[in-house]
N, C-alpha and C. Protein backbone atom coordinates (compact mmCIF):
# COMPACT_ATOMS: atom_id res chain seq x y z
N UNK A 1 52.60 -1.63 22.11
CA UNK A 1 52.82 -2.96 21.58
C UNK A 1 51.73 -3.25 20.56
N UNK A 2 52.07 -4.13 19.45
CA UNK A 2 51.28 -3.82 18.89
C UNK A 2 51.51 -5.95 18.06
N UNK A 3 50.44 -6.08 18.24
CA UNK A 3 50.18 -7.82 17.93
C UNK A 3 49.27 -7.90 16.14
N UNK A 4 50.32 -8.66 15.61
CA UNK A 4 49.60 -9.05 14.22
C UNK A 4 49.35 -10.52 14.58
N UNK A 5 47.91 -10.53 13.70
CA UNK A 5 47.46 -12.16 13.50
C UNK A 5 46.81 -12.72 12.18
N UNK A 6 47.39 -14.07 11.74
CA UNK A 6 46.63 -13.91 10.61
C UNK A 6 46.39 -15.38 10.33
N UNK A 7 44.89 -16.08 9.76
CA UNK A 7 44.37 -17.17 9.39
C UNK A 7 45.04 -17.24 8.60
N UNK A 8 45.37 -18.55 7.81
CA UNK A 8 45.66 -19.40 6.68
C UNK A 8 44.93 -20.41 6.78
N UNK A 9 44.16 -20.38 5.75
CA UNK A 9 43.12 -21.74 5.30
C UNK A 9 43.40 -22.06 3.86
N UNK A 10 43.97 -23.57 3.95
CA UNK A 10 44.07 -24.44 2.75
C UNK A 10 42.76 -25.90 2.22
N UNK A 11 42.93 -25.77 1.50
CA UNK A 11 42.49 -27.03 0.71
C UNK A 11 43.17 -27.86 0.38
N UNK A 12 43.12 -29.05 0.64
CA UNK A 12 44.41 -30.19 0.25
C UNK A 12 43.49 -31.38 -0.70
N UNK A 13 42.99 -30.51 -2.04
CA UNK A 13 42.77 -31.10 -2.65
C UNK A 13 43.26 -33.17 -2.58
N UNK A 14 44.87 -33.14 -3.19
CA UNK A 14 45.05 -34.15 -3.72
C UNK A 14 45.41 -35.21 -2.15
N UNK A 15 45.09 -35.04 -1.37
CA UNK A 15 45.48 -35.19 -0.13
C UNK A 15 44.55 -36.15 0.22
N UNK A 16 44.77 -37.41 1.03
CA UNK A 16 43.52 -38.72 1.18
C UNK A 16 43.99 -39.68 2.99
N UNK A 17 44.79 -38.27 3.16
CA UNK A 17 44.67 -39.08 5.09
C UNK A 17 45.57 -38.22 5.98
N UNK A 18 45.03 -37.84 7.04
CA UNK A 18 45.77 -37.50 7.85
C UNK A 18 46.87 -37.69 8.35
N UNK A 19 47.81 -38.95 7.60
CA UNK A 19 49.18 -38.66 7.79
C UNK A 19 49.69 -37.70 6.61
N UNK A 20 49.66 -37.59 5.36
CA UNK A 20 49.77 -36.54 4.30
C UNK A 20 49.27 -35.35 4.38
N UNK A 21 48.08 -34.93 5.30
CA UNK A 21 48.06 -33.61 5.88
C UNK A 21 48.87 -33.20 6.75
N UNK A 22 49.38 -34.23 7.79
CA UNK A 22 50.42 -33.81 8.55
C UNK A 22 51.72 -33.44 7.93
N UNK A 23 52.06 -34.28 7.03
CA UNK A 23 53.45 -33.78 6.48
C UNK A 23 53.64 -32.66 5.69
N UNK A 24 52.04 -32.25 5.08
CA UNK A 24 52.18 -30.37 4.15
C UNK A 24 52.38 -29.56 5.70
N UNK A 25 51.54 -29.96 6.69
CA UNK A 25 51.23 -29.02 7.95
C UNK A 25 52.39 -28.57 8.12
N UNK A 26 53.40 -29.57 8.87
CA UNK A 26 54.58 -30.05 9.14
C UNK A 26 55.36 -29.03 8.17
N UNK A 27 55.38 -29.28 7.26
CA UNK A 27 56.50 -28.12 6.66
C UNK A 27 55.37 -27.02 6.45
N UNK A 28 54.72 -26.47 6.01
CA UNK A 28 54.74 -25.15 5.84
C UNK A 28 55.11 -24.72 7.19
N UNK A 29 54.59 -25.06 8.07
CA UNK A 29 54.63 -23.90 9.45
C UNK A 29 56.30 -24.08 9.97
N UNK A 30 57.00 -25.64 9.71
CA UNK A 30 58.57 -25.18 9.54
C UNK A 30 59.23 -23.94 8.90
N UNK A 31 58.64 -24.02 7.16
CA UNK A 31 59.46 -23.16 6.59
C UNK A 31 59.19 -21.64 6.93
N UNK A 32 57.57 -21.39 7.10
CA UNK A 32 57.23 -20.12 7.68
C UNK A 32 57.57 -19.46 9.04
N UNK A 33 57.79 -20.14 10.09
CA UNK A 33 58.64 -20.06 11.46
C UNK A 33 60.14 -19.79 10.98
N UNK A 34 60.94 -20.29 10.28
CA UNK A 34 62.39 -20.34 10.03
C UNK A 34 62.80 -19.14 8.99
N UNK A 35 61.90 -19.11 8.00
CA UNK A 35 61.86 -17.92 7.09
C UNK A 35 61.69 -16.30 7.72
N UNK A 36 60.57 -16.45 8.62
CA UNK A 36 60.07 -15.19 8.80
C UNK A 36 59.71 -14.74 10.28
N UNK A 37 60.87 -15.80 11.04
CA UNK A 37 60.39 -15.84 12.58
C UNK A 37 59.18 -15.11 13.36
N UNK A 38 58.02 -15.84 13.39
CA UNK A 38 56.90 -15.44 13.77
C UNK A 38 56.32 -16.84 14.52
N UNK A 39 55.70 -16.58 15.49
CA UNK A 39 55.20 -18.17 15.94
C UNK A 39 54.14 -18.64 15.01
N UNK A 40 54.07 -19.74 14.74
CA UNK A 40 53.35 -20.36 13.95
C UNK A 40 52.40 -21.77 14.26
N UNK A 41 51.24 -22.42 14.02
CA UNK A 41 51.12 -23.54 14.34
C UNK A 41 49.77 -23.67 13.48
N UNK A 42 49.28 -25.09 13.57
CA UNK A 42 48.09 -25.29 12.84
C UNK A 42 47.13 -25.56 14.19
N UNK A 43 45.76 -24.52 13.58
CA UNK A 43 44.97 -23.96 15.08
C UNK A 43 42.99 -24.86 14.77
N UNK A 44 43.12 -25.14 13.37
CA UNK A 44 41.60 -25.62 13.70
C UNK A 44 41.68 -27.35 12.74
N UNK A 45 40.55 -27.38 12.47
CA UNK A 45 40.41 -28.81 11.67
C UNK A 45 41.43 -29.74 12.02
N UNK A 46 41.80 -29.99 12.47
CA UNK A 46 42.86 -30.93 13.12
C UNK A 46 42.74 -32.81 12.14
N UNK A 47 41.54 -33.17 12.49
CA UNK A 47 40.41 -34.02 12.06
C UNK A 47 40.09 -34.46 10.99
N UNK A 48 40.06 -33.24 9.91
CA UNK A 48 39.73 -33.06 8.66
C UNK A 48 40.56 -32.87 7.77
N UNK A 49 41.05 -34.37 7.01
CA UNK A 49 42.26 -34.60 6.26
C UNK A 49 42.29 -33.54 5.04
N UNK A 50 41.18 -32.86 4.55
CA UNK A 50 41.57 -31.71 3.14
C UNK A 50 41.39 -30.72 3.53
N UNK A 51 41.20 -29.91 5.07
CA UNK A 51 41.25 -28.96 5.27
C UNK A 51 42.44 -28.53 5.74
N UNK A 52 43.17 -27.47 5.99
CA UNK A 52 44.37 -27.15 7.03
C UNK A 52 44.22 -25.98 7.27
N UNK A 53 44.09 -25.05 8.50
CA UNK A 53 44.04 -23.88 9.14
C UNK A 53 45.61 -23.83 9.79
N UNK A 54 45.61 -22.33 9.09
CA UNK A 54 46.73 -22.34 10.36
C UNK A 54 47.10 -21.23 10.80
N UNK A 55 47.60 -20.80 11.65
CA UNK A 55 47.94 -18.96 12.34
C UNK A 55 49.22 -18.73 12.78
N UNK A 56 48.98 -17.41 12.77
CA UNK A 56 50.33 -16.88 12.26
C UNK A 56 49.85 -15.87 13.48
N UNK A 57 51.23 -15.63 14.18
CA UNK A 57 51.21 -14.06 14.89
C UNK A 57 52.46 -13.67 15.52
N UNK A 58 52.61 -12.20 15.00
CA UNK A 58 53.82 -11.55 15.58
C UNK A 58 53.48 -10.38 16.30
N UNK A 59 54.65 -10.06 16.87
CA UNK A 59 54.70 -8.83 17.85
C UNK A 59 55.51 -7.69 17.63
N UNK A 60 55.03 -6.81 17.47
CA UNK A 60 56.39 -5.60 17.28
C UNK A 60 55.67 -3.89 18.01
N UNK A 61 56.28 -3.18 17.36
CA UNK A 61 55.72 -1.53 17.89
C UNK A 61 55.65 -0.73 16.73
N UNK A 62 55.63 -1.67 15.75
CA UNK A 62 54.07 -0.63 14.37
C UNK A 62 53.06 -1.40 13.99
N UNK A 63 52.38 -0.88 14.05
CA UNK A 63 51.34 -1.76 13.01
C UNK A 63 51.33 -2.01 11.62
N UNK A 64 52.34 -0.84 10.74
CA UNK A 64 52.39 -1.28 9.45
C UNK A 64 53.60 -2.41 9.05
N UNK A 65 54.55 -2.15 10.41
CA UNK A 65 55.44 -3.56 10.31
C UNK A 65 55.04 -4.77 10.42
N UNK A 66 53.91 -4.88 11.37
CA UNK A 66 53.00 -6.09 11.57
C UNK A 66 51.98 -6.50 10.11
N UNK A 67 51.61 -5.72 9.32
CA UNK A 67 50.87 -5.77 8.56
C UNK A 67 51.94 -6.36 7.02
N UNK A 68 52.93 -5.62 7.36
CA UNK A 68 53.75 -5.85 6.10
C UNK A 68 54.52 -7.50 6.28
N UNK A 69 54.66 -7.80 7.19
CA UNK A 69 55.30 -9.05 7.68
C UNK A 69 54.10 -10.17 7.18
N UNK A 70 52.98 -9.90 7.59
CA UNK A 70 51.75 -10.38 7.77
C UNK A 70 51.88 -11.29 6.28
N UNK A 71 51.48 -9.86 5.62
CA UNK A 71 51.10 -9.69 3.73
C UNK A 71 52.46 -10.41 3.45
N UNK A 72 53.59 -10.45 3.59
CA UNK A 72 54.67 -11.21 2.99
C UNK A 72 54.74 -12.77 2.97
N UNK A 73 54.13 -12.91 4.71
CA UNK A 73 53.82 -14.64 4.49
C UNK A 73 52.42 -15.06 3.48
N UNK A 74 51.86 -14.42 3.41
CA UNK A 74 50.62 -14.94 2.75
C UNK A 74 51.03 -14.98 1.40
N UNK A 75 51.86 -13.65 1.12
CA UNK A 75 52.00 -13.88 -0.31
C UNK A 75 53.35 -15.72 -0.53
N UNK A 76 53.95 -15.73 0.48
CA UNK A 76 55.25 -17.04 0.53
C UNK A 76 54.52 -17.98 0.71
N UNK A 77 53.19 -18.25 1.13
CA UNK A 77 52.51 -19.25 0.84
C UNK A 77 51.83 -19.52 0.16
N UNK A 78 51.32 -18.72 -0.99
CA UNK A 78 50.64 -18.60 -2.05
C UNK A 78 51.79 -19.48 -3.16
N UNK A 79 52.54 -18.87 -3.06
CA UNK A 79 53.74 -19.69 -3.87
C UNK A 79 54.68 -20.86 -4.11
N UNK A 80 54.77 -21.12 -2.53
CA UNK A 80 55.29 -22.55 -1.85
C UNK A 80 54.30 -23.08 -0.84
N UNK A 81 53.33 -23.56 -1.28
CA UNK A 81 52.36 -24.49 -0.86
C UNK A 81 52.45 -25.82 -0.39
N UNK A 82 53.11 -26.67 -1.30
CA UNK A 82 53.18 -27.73 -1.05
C UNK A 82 51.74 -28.81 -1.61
N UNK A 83 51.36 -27.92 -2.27
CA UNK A 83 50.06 -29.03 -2.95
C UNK A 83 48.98 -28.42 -2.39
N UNK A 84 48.91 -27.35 -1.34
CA UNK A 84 47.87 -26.87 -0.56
C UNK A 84 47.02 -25.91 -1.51
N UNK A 85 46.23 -25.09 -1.64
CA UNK A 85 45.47 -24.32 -1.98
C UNK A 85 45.09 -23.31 -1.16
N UNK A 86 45.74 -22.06 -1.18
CA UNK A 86 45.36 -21.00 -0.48
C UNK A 86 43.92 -20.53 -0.73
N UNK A 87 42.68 -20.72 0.31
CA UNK A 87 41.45 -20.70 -0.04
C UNK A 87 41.31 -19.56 0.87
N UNK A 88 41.65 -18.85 1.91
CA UNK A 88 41.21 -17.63 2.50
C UNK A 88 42.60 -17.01 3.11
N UNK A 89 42.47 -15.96 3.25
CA UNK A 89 43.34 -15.46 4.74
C UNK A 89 42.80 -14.42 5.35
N UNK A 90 43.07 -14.25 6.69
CA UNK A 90 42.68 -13.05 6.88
C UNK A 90 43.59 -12.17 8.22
N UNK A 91 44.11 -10.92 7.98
CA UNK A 91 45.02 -10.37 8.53
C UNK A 91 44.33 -9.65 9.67
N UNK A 92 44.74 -9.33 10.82
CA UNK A 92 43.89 -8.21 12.22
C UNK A 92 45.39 -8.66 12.77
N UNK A 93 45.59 -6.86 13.23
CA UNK A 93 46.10 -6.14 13.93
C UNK A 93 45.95 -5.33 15.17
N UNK A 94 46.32 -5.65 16.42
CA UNK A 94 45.68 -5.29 17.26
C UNK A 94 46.67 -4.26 18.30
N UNK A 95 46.39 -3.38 18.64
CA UNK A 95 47.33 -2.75 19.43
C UNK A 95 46.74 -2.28 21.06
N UNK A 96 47.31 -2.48 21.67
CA UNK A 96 47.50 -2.82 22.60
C UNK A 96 48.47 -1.31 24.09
């Protein structure tokens, strides 16, 4: 078995309260769950209206399937943001 995981950290620049962070949150991790069925949720800064963290992790029996799935959302959020700013990611693969 073999478990992919991966950070997403945004910047919400134009963003000025935690109800407007909730609603980018709110959809990306919709469209990324529905797009690319992987569980999804927002995991840190909760608190902190221009930050947004969020993680990503799937399960399968390769690791380069896990890796390639991985690299596909990062690149689908690079593109459909929602006003966010992709400021890090980082992919680990763990097998098990």
């Amino acid at each position: 078995m073999v478990v992919g995981t991966c950070e997403l950290g945004f910047h919400l620049a134009d963003n000025h309260s935690l109800k407007g962070k909730r609603q980018v949150s709110r959809s990306l991790v919709q469209r990324i769950r529905n797009r690319f069925n992987v569980s999804v949720a927002e995991v840190s800064d909760q608190d902190r209206w221009q930050t947004l963290s969020i993680g990503v992790s799937c399960v399968t029996d390769d690791a380069r399937h896990a890796n390639e799935i991985l690299s596909k959302i990062v690149d689908y959020v690079e593109d459909h943001n929602e006003g966010a700013v992709l400021q890090h990611s980082r992919i680990e693969v763990l097998r098990t």
